[in-house]
Protein backbone atom coordinates (compact mmCIF):
# COMPACT_ATOMS: atom_id res chain seq x y z
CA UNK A 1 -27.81 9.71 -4.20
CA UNK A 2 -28.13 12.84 -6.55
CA UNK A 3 -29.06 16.33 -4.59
CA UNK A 4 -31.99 18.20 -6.27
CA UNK A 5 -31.47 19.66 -9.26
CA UNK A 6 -31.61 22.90 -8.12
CA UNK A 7 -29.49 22.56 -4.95
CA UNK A 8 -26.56 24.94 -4.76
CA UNK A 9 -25.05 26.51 -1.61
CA UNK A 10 -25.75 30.26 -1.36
CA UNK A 11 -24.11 31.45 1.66
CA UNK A 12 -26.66 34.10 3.78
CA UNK A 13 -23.78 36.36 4.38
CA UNK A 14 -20.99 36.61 0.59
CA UNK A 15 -18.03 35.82 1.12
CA UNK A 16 -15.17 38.68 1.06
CA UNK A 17 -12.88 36.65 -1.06
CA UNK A 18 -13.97 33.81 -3.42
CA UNK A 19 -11.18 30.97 -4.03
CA UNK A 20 -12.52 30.38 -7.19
CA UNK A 21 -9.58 28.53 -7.48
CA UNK A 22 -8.92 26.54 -4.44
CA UNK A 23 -5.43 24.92 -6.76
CA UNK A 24 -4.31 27.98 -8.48
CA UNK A 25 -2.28 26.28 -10.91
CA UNK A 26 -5.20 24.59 -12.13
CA UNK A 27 -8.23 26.41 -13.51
CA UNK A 28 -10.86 24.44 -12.28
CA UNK A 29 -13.02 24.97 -8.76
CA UNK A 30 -12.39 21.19 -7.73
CA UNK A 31 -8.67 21.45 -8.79
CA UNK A 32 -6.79 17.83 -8.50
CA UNK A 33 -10.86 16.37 -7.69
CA UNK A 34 -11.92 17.86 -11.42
CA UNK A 35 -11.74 13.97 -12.75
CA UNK A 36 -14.35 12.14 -10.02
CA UNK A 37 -17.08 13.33 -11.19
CA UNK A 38 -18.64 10.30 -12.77
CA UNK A 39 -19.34 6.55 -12.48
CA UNK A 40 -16.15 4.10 -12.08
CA UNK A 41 -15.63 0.43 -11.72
CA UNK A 42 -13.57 -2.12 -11.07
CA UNK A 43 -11.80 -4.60 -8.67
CA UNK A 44 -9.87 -4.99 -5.79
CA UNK A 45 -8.31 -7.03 -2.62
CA UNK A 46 -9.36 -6.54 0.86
CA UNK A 47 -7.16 -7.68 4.19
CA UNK A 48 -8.24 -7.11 7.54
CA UNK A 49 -7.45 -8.87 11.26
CA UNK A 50 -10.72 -9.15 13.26
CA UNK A 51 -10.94 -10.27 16.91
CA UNK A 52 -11.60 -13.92 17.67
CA UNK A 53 -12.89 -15.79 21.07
CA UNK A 54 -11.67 -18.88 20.29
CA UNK A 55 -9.38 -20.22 23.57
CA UNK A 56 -5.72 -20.01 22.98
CA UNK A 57 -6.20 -17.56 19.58
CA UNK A 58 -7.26 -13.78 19.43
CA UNK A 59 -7.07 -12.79 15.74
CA UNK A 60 -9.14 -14.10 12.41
CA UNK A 61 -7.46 -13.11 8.77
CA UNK A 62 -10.00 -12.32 6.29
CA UNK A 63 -9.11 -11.52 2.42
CA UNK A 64 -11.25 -10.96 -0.22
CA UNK A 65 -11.55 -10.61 -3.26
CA UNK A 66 -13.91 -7.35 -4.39
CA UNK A 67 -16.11 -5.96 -6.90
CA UNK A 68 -16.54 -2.30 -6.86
CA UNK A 69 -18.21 0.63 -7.60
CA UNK A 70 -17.66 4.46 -7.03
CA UNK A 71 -20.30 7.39 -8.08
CA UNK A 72 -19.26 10.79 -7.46
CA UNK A 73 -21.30 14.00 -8.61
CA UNK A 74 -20.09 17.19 -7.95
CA UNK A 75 -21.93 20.13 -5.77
CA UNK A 76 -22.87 23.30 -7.55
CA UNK A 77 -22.06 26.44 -5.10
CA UNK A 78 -19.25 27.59 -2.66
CA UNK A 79 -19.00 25.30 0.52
CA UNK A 80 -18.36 28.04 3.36
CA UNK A 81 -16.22 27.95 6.24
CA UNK A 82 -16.64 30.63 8.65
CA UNK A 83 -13.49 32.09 10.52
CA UNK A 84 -12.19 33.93 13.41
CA UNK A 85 -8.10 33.65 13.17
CA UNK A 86 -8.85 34.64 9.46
CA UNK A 87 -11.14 35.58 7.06
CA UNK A 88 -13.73 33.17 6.01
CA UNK A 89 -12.64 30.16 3.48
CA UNK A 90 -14.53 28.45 0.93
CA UNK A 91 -14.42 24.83 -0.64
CA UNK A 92 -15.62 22.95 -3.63
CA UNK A 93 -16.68 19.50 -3.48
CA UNK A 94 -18.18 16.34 -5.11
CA UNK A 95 -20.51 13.61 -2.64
CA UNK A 96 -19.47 10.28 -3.19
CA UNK A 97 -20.50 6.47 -2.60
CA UNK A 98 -18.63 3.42 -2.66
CA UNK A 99 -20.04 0.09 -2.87
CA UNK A 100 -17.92 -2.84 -2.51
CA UNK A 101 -18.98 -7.11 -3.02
CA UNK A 102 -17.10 -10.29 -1.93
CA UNK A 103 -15.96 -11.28 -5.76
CA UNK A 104 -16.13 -14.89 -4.48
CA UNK A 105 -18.85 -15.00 -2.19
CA UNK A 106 -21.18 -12.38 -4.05
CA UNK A 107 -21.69 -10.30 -0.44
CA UNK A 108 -21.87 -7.00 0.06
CA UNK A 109 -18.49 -5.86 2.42
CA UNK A 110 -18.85 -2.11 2.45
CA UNK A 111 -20.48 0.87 1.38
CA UNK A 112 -19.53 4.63 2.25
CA UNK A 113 -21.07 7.98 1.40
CA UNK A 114 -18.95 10.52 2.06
CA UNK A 115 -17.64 14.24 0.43
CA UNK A 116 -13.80 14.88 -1.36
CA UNK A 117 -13.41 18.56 -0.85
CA UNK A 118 -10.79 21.13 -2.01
CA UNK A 119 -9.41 23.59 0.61
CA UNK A 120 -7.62 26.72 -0.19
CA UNK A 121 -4.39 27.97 1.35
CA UNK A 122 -5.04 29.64 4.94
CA UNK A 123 -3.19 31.65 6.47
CA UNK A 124 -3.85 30.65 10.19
CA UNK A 125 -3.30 27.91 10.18
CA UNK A 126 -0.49 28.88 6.99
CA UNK A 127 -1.17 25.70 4.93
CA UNK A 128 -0.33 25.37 1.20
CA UNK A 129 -3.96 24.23 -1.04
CA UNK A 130 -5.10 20.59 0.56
CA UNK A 131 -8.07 18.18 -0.14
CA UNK A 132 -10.09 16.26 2.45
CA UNK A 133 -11.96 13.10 2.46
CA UNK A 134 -14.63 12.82 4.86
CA UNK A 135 -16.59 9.68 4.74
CA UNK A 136 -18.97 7.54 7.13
CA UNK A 137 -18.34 3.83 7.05
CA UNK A 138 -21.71 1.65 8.64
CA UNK A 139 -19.59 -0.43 11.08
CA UNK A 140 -19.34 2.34 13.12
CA UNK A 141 -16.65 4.55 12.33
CA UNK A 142 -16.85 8.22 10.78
CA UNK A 143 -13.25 9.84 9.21
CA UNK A 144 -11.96 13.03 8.19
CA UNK A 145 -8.77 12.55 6.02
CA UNK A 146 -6.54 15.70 4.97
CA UNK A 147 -3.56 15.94 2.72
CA UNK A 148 -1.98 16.79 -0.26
CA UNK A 149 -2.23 16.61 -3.79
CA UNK A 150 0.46 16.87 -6.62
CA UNK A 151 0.15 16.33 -10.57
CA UNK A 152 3.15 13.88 -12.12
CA UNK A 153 3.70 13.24 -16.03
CA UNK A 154 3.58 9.41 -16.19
CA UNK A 155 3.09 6.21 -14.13
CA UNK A 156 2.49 6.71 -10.09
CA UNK A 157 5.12 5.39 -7.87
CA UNK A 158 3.78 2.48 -5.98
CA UNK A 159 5.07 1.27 -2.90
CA UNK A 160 5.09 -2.05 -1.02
CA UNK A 161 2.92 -2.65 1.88
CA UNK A 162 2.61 -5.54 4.65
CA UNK A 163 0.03 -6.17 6.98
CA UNK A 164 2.14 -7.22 9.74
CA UNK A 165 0.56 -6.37 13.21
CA UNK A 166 2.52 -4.49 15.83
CA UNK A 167 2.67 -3.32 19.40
CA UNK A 168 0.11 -0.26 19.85
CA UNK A 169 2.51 2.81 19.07
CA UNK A 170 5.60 0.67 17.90
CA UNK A 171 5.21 0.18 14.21
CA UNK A 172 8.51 -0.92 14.32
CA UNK A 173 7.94 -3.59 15.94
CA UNK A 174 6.10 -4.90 13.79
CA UNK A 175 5.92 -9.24 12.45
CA UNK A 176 4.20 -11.42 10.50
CA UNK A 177 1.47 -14.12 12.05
CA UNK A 178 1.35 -17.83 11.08
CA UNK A 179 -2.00 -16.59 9.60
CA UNK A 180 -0.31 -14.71 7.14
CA UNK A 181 1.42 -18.16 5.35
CA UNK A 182 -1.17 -19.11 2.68
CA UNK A 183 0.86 -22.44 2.65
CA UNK A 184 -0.21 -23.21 6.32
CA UNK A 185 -3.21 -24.31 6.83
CA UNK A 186 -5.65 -22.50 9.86
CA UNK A 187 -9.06 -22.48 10.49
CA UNK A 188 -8.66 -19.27 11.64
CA UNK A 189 -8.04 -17.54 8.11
CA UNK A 190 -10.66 -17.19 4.92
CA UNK A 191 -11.46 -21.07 4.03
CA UNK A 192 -11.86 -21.88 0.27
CA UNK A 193 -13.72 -20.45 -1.84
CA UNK A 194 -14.06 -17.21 -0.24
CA UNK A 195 -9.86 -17.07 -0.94
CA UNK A 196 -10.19 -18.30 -4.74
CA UNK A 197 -8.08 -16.25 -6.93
CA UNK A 198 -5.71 -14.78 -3.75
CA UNK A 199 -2.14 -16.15 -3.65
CA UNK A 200 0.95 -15.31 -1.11
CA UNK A 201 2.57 -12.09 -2.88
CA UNK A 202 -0.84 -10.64 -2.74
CA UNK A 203 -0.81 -11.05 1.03
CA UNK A 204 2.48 -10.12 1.52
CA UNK A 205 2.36 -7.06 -0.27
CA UNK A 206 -1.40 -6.14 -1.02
CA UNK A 207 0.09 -3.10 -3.03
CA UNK A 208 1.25 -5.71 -5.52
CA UNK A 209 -2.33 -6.60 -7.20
CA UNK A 210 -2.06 -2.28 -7.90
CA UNK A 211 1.03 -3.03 -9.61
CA UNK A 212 0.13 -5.66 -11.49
CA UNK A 213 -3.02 -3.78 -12.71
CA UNK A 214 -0.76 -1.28 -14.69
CA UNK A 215 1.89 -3.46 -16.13
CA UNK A 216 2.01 -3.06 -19.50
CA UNK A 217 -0.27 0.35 -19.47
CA UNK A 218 0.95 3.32 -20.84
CA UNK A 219 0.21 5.96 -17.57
CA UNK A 220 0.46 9.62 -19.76
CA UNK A 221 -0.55 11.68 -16.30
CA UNK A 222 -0.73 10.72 -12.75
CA UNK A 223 -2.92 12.68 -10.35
CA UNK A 224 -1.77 11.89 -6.87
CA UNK A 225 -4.11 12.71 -3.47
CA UNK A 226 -2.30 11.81 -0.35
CA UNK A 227 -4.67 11.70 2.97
CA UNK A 228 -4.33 10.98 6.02
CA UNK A 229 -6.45 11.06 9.42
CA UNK A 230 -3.66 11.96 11.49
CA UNK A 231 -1.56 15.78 11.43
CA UNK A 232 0.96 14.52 10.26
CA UNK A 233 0.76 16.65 7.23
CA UNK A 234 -1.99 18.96 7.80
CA UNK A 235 -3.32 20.25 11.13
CA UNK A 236 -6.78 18.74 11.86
CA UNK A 237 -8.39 15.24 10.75
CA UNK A 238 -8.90 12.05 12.74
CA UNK A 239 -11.23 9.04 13.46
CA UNK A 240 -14.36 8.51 15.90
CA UNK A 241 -16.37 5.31 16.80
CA UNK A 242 -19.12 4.32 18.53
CA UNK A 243 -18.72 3.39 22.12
CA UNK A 244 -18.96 -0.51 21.07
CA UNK A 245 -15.68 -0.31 18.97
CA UNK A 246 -13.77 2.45 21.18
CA UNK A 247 -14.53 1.03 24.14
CA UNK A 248 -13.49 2.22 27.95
CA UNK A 249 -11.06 1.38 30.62
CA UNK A 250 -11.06 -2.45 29.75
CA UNK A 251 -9.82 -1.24 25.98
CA UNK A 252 -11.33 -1.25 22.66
CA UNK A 253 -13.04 -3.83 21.03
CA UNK A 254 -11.68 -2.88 17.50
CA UNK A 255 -11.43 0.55 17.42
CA UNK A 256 -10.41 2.60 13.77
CA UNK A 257 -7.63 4.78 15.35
CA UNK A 258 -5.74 5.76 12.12
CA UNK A 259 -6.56 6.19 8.16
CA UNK A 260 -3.96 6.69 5.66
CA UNK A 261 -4.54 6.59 2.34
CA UNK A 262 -3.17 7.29 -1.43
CA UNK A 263 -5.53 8.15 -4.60
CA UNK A 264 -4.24 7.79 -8.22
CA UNK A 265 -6.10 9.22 -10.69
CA UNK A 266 -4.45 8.10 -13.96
CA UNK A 267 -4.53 8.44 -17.64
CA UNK A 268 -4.14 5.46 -19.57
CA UNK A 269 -3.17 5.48 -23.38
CA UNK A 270 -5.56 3.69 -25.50
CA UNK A 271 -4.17 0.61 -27.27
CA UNK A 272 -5.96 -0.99 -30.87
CA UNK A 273 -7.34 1.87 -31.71
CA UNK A 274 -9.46 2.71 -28.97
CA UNK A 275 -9.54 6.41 -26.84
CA UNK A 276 -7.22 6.84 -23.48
CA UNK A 277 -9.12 6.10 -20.03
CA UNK A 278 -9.21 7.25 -16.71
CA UNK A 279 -8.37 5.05 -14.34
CA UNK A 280 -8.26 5.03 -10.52
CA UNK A 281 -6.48 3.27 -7.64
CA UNK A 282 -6.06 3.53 -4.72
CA UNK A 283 -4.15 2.09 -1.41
CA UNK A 284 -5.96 2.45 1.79
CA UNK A 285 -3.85 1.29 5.70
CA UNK A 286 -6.67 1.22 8.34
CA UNK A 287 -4.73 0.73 11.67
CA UNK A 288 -7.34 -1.57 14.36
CA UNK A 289 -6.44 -1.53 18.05
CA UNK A 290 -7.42 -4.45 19.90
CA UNK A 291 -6.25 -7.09 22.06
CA UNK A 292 -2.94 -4.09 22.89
CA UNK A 293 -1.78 -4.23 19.18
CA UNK A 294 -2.10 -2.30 16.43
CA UNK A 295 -3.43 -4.56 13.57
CA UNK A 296 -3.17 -3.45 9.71
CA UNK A 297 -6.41 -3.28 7.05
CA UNK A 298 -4.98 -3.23 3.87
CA UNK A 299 -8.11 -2.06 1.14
CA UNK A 300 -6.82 -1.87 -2.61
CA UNK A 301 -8.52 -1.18 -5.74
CA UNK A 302 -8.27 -0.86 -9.58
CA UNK A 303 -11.81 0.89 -11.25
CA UNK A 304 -11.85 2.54 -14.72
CA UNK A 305 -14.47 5.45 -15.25
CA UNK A 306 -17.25 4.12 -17.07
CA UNK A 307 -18.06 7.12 -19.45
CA UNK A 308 -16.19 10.14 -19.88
CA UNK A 309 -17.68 13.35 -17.71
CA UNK A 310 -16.80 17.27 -17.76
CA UNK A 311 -18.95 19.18 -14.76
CA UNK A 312 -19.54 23.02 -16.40
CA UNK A 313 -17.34 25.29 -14.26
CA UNK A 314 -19.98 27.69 -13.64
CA UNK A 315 -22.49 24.92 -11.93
CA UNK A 316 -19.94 24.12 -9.86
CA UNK A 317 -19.11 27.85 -9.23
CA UNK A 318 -22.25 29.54 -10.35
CA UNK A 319 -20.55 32.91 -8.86
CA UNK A 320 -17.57 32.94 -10.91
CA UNK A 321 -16.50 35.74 -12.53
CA UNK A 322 -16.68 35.86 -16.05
CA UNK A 323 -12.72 36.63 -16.86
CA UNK A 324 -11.58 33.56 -14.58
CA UNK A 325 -14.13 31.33 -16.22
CA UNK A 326 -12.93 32.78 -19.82
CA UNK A 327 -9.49 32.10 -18.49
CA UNK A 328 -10.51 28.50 -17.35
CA UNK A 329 -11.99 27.74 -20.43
CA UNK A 330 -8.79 29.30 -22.46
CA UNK A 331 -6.56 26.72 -20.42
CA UNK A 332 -8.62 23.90 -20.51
């Protein structure tokens, strides 16, 4: 999925005023994104409630287990946004894809391309530095996540999760389903062997396997993106489906209404004499309506980046001028 070589975005008209910076407190052009930039792999668990037609029950629970891979490369030039409340913005990026097997089963479950982006502060809308997610999922479902980032010394703080459905707009409300009791047996659940491996705290709190990936690690630095396709935090973002999943007056079929998500980029202290790591997780809560409640995806992962990778500043920013690059070289 590289972009030719010499691809770089040269906007027709300059821009008045470069954020070379998008994070000023960080002297590179993709600020918190400066670690994608390479391959990473990994592991992870995967929960999600999908409509049934059975008579009598509405609602399947699949989990998997998941092997996984994420390539990001970042994009040499200025991304431009044109505006007319303010002057014109620009962003720095990297293009991703995520590829994601049943661990048991040895299926593919997912793949997404998609673009992490860095936004500067605005000043109409007046919104602090931000980074957005936008990626296209083949099911039918296109998202545009926005949030914030923030740097912590040490381990990341993470918190339980459920996947307990709950009346559309009342999370709340919200309970478990007889689905949910690994000790119960339903033919409306995962069967053996696709479940191998999966046991009851991992369903109860999917967040857990995260934890349990880092016990015992040594976290130095914790690198913390927070998205979301709501405003809740930023103006802007959201979801959109195809007509098949949104559906009409009858209601959706399973329609993607909310995204929010948590990236940890982390690094890990080498142990036995061998170099610190980066390491990324990440905690994903899908929300799908259907049958009038909202039920939760839970999508967690643990991937380690396979070779160390440091994108030149000036390919990402080939207009940079030479003090800040000087500067960002200084720093670094």
């Amino acid at each position: 999925m590289d972009l030719k070589p010499d691809f770089s975005f040269r906007p027709k008209l300059d821009l008045k005023s470069v954020a070379h910076f998008p994070f000023p407190q960080i002297p590179n052009p993709l600020g918190p994104l400066a670690a994608l930039p390479g391959a990473w792999i990994g592991h992870g668990f995967n929960t999600i409630w999908r409509p049934n037609h059975t008579p009598g029950q509405d609602r399947f629970l699949e989990l998997n287990l998941r092997d996984e891979t994420f390539e990001a490369n970042a994009v040499s030039g200025a991304i431009p946004n044109r505006g007319s409340l303010q002057q014109d913005i620009n962003m720095f990026g990297v293009h991703y894809l995520q590829q994601i097997q049943d661990s048991n089963l040895h299926e593919g479950l997912h793949f997404e391309p998609g673009i992490w982006a860095t936004v500067p502060a605005t000043s109409d809308p007046i919104e602090p530095p931000t980074v957005v997610r936008m990626g296209s999922i083949p099911h039918g479902t296109v998202l545009l996540a926005q949030g914030t980032a923030k740097e912590i010394a040490g381990p990341p703080a993470i918190p339980a999760v459920n996947i307990d459905p709950f009346p559309i707009g009342n999370p709340g409300g919200h309970s478990p389903f007889p689905e949910q009791n690994l000790a119960q047996s339903t033919p409306f659940r995962t069967p053996a062997p696709g479940i191998n491996g999966i046991n009851q705290a991992m369903v109860n709190n999917p967040n857990s396997v995260l934890q349990a990936a880092i016990a015992g690690q040594t976290i130095t630095h914790t690198t913390v993106l927070e998205v979301t396709t709501t405003a809740t935090r930023v103006p802007g973002g959201g979801t959109a489906s195809t007509a098949f999943l949104q559906g009409t007056q009858h209601g959706p079929n399973a329609d993607a209404v909310q995204v929010v998500a948590t990236f940890w980029i982390e690094t890990v202290k080498g142990t036995g004499g061998h170099p610190d790591f980066l390491q990324l997780q990440y905690s994903q809560t899908i929300l799908l309506n259907f049958n009038r409640l909202s039920w939760p995806r839970v999508t967690v992962g643990t991937l380690r980046k396979k070779t160390p990778v440091q994108v030149p500043i000036q390919w990402i920013d080939p207009k940079i001028p030479l003090e800040l690059l000087q500067q960002a070289e200084n720093r670094g």
